[in-house]
C-alpha atoms as a PDB file:
ATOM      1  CA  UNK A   1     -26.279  39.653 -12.976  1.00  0.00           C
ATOM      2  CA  UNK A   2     -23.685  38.167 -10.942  1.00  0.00           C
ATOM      3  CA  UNK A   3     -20.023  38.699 -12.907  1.00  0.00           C
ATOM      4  CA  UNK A   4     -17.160  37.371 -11.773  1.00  0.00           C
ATOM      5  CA  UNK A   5     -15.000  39.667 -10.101  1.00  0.00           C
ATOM      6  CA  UNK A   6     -10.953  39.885 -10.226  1.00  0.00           C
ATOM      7  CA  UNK A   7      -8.719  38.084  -7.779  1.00  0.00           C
ATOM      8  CA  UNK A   8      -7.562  40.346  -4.913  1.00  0.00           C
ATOM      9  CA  UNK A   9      -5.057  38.996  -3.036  1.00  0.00           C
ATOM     10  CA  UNK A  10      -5.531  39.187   0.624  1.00  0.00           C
ATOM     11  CA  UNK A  11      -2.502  41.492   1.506  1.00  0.00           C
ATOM     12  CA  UNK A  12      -4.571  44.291  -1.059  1.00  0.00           C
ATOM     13  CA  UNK A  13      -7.646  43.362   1.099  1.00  0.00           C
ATOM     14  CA  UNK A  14      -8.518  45.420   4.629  1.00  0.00           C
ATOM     15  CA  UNK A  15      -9.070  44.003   7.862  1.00  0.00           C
ATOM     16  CA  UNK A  16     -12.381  43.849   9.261  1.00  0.00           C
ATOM     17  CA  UNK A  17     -14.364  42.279  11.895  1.00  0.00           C
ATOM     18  CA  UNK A  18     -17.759  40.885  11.998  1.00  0.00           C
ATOM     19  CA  UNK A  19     -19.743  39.048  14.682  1.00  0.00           C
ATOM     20  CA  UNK A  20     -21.471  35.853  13.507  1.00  0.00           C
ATOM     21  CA  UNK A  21     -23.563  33.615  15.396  1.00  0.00           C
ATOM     22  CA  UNK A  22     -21.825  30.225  16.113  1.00  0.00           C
ATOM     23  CA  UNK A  23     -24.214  28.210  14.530  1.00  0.00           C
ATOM     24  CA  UNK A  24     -23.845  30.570  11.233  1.00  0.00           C
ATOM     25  CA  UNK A  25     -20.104  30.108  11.722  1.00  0.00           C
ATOM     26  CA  UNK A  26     -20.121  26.579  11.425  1.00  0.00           C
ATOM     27  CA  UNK A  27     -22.785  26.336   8.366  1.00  0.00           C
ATOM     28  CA  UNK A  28     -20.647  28.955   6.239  1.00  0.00           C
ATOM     29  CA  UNK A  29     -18.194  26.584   7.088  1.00  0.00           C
ATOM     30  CA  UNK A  30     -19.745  23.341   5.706  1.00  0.00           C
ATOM     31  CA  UNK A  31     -20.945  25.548   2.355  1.00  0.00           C
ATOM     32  CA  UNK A  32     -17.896  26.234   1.804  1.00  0.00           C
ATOM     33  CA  UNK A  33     -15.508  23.023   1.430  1.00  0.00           C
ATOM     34  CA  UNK A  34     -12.595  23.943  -0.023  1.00  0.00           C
ATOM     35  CA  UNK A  35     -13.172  27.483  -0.808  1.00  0.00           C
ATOM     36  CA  UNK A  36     -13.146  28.391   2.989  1.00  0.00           C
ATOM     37  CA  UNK A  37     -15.971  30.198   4.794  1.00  0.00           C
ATOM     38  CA  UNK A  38     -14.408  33.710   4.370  1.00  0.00           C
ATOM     39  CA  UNK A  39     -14.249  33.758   0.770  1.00  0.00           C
ATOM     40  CA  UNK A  40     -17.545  32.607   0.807  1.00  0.00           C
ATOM     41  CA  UNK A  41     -18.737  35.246   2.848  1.00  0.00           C
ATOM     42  CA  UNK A  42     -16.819  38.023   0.241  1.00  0.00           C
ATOM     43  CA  UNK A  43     -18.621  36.093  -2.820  1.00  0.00           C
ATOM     44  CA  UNK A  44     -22.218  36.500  -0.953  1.00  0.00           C
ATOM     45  CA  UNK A  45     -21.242  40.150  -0.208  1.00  0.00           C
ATOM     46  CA  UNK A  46     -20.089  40.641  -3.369  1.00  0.00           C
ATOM     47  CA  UNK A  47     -23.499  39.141  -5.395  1.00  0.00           C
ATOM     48  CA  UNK A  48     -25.562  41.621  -3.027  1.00  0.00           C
ATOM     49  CA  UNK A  49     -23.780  44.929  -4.104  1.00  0.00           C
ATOM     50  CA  UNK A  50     -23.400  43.866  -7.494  1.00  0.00           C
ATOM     51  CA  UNK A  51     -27.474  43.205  -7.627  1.00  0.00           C
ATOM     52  CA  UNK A  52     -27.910  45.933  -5.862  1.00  0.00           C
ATOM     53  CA  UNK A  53     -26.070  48.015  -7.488  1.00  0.00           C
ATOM     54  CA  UNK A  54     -27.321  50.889 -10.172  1.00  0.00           C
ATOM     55  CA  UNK A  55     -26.669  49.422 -13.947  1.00  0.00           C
ATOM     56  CA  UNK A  56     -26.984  45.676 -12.764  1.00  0.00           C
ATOM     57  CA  UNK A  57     -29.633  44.353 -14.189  1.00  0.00           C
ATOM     58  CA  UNK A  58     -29.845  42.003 -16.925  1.00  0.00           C
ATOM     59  CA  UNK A  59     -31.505  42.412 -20.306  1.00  0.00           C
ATOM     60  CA  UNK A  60     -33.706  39.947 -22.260  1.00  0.00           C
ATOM     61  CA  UNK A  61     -30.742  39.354 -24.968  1.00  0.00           C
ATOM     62  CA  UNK A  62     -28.692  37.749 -21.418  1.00  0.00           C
ATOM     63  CA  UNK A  63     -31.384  34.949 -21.239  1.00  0.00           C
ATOM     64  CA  UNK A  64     -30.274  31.606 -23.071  1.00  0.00           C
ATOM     65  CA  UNK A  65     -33.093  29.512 -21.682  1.00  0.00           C
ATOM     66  CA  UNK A  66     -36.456  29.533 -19.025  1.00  0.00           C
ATOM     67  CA  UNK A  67     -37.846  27.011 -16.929  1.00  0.00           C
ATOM     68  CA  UNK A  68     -41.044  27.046 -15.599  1.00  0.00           C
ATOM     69  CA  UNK A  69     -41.091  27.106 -11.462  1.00  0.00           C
ATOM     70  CA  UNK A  70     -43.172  27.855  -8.660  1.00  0.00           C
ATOM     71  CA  UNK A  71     -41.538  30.192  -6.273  1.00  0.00           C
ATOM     72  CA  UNK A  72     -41.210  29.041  -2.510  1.00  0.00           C
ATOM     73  CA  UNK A  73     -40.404  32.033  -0.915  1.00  0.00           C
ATOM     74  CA  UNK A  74     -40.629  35.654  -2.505  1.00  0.00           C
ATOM     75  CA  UNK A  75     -38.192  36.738  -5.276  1.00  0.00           C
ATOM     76  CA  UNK A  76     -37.212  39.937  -7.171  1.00  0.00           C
ATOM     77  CA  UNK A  77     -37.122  39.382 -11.326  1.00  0.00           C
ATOM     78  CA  UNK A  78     -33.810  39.656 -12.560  1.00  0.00           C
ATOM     79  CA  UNK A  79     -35.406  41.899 -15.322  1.00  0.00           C
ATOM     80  CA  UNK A  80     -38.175  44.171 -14.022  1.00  0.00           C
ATOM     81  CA  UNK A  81     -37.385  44.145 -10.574  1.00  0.00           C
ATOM     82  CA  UNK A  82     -40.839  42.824  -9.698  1.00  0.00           C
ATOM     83  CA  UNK A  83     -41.765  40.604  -6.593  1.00  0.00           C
ATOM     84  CA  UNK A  84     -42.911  37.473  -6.939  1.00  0.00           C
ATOM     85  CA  UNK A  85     -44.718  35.958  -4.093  1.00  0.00           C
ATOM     86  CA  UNK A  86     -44.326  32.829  -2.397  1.00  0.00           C
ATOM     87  CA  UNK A  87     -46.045  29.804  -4.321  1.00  0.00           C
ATOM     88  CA  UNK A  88     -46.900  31.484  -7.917  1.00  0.00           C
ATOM     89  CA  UNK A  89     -45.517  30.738 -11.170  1.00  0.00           C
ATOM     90  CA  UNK A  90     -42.444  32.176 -11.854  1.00  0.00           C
ATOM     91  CA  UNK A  91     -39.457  31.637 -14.985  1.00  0.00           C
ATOM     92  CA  UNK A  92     -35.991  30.265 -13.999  1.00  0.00           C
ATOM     93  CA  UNK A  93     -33.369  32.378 -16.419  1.00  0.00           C
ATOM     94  CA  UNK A  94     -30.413  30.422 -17.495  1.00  0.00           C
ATOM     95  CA  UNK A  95     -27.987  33.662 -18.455  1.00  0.00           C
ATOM     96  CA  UNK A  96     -25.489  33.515 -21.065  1.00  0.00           C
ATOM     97  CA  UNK A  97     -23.087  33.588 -17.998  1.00  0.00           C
ATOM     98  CA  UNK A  98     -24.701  30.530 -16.741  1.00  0.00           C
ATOM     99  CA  UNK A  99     -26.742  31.381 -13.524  1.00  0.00           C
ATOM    100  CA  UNK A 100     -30.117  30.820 -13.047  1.00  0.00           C
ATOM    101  CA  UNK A 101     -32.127  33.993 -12.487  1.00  0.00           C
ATOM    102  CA  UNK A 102     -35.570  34.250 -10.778  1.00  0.00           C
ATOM    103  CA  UNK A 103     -37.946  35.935 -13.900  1.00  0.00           C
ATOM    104  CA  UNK A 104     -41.680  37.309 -13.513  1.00  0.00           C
ATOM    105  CA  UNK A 105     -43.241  34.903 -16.474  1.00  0.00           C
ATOM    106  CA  UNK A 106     -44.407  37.959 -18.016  1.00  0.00           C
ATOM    107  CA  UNK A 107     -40.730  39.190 -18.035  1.00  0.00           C
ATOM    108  CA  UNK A 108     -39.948  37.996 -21.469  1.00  0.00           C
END
C-alpha cells in the first residue's frame, strides 16, 4: 500500500547524484507540472521501498471496491503477491486510502 509519507524538508535531505538519460530527464519533467521532477522522482522511489518493503502489503478489509480489467502488461497482486500476465483478467482495488491496486480475481 502506498501511505503517504511526512514532509522532509530539503535541508534534512542528503545530497546525491544520479545519471538520467536526457530524454528521461525531460519526461519526469512533463509528469511532474508543478510538483517538479525531483520530488517526483523521491515519490516513485518512495512507492518502490514501501511495496517492497517487509509488512507492506494490504489486507482484504483495505479494499473498498473492484473493477474488473484485463491486464496489459504483467502485474504483482497487491494481496497475494501473485503475477498476473499480460492480457488476463485481473481486479482493480480501490483501497480505503484511495489507490487503485492491481488484484489476482481470485484474491478476494
Amino acid at each position: 500500500m502506498i501511505r503517504t509519507l511526512p514532509k522532509t524538508t530539503t535541508t534534512e535531505m542528503e545530497v546525491t547524484s544520479i545519471r538520467l538519460e536526457r530524454e528521461l530527464k525531460e519526461s519526469l519533467k512533463q509528469l511532474s507540472g508543478n510538483q517538479g521532477y525531483q520530488a517526483l522522482i523521491r515519490d516513485v522511489l518512495w512507492n518502490y521501498v514501501q511495496q517492497k518493503s517487509p509488512g507492506s502489503a494490504i489486507t482484504p478489509q483495505e479494499i473498498r471496491a473492484s473493477i474488473a480489467a484485463t491486464s496489459q502488461r504483467e502485474e504483482r497482486c497487491a494481496l497475494t503477491g501473485k503475477f498476473i500476465p499480460p492480457q488476463k483478467p485481473m481486479l482493480l482495488g480501490l483501497t480505503t486510502q484511495g489507490d487503485l491496486l492491481p488484484l489476482s480475481p481470485d484474491s478476494l
